[in-house]
Structure formats: structure tokens, C-alpha cells
Protein backbone atom coordinates (compact mmCIF):
# COMPACT_ATOMS: atom_id res chain seq x y z
CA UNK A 1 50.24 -12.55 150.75
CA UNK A 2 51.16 -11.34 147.45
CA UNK A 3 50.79 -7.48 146.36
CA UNK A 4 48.02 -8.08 144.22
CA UNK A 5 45.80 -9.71 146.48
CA UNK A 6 46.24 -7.12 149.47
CA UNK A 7 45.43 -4.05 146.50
CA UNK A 8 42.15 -6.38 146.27
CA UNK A 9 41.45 -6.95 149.69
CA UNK A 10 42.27 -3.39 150.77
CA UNK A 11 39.91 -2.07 147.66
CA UNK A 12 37.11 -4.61 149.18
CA UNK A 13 37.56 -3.21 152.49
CA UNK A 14 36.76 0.51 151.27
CA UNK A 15 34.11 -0.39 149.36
CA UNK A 16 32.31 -2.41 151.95
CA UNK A 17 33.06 0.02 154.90
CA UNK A 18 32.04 2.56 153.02
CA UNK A 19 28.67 1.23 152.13
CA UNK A 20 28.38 0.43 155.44
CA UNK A 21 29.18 3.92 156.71
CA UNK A 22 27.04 5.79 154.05
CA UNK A 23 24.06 3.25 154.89
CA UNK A 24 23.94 4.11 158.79
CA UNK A 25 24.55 7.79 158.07
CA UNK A 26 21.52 7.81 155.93
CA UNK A 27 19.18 5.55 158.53
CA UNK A 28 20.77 6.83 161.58
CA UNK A 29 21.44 10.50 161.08
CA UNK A 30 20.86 11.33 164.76
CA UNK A 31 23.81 9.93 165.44
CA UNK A 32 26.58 11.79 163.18
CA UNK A 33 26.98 15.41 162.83
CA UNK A 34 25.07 17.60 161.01
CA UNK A 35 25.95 19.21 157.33
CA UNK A 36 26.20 22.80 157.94
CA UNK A 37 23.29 25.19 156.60
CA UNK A 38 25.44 26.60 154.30
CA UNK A 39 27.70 23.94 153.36
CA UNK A 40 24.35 22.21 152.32
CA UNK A 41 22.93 25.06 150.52
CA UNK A 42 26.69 25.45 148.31
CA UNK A 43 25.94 22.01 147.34
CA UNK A 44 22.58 21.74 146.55
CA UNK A 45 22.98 25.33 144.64
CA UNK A 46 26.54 23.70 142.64
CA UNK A 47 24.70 20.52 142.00
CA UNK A 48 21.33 22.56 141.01
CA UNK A 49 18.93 20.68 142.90
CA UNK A 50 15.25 21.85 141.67
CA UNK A 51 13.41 18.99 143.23
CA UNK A 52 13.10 16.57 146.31
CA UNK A 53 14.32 13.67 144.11
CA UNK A 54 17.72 15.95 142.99
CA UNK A 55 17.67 16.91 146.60
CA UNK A 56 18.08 13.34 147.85
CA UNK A 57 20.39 12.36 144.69
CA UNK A 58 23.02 14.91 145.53
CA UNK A 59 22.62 14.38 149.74
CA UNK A 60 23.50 10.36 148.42
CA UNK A 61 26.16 11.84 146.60
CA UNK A 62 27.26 13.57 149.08
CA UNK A 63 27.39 11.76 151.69
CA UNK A 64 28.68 8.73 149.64
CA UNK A 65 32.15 11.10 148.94
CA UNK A 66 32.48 11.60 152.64
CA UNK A 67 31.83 8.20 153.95
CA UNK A 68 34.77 7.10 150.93
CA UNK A 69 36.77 9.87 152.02
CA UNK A 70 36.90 9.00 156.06
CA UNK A 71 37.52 5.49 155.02
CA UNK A 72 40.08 6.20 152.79
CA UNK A 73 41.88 8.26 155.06
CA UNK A 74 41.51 6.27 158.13
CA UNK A 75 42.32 2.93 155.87
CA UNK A 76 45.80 4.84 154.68
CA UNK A 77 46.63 5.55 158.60
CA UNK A 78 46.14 2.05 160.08
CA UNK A 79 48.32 0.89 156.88
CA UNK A 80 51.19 3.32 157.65
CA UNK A 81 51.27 2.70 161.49
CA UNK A 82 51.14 -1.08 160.67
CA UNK A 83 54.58 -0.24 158.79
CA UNK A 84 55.62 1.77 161.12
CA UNK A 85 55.22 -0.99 164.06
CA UNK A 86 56.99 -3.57 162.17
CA UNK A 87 59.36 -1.07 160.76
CA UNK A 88 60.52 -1.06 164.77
CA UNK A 89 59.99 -4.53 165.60
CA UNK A 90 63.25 -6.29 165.50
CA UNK A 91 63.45 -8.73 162.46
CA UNK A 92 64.06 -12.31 164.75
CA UNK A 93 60.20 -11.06 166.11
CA UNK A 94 59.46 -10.54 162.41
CA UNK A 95 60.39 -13.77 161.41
CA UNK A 96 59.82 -15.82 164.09
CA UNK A 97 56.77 -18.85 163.88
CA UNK A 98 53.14 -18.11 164.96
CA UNK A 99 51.52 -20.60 167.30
């Protein structure tokens, strides 16, 4: 697979995931962890939210950056311990034909 088309398919992946992530956090929030009171009030005071509607838009936002953030981060470590494996695996393994 060339380089270009794994930068595509890994930039897919994020997106997607993180869709996916950010959609069950925001239908399911029983199941994650809470924002901390005042972790939530710094960012609803930075972003300046006056009403419900800028309430919601910066809890989207917010939870948007972490769900891209855990995804990113968690995408970057299953790409360096693939290296790492093959890094180890001797090169006849490498090589040799799938069935």
C-alpha cells in the first residue's frame, strides 16, 4: 500500500472514530466520565457561554476536541507498536507469502 493511501485511510479512520466516539458520548453520557465542575465552568466562562444554545455549542466543541484527541493518541500508539512488532520480527517472516 502506497504512502499516500495509508495518510488517507489513517485520516478516514480518525475522522470516523471520532464521530463515532463524540456521538455515543453525547447519547450515552452515563457511560463515560464526567467533566469536572470546574473544568466545565473554565470553559464555558473562556468560550462565554450566555445561553443554553452557546452552552450546548461549546459542550459539542468540547467534547468533539477530546473524542479527536483520544483517537489521535490511541491511533499514533497502535501505529508505533505495529512498527515496533515488525521492527522485531525477523525479515524471512516479513517477507514470507500469506495463505
Amino acid at each position: 500500500m502506497s504512502a499516500r493511501v495509508k495518510s488517507v485511510a489513517i485520516a478516514i479512520w480518525i475522522v470516523a472514530a471520532t464521530l463515532v466516539l463524540g456521538y455515543s458520548w453525547f447519547n450515552h453520557p452515563d457511560r463515560f466520565p464526567a467533566v469536572p465542575p470546574a473544568l466545565r465552568d473554565w470553559i464555558l466562562a473562556t468560550y462565554g457561554a450566555n445561553t443554553a444554545e452557546e452552552v450546548a455549542d461549546a459542550g459539542l466543541l468540547f467534547g468533539m476536541s477530546v473524542a479527536f484527541l483520544l483517537i489521535s493518541i490511541g491511533t499514533a500508539a497502535g501505529i508505533v507498536a505495529v512498527r515496533a512488532m515488525r521492527r522485531r520480527m525477523p525479515s524471512a517472516q516479513r517477507s514470507a507469502p500469506r495463505r
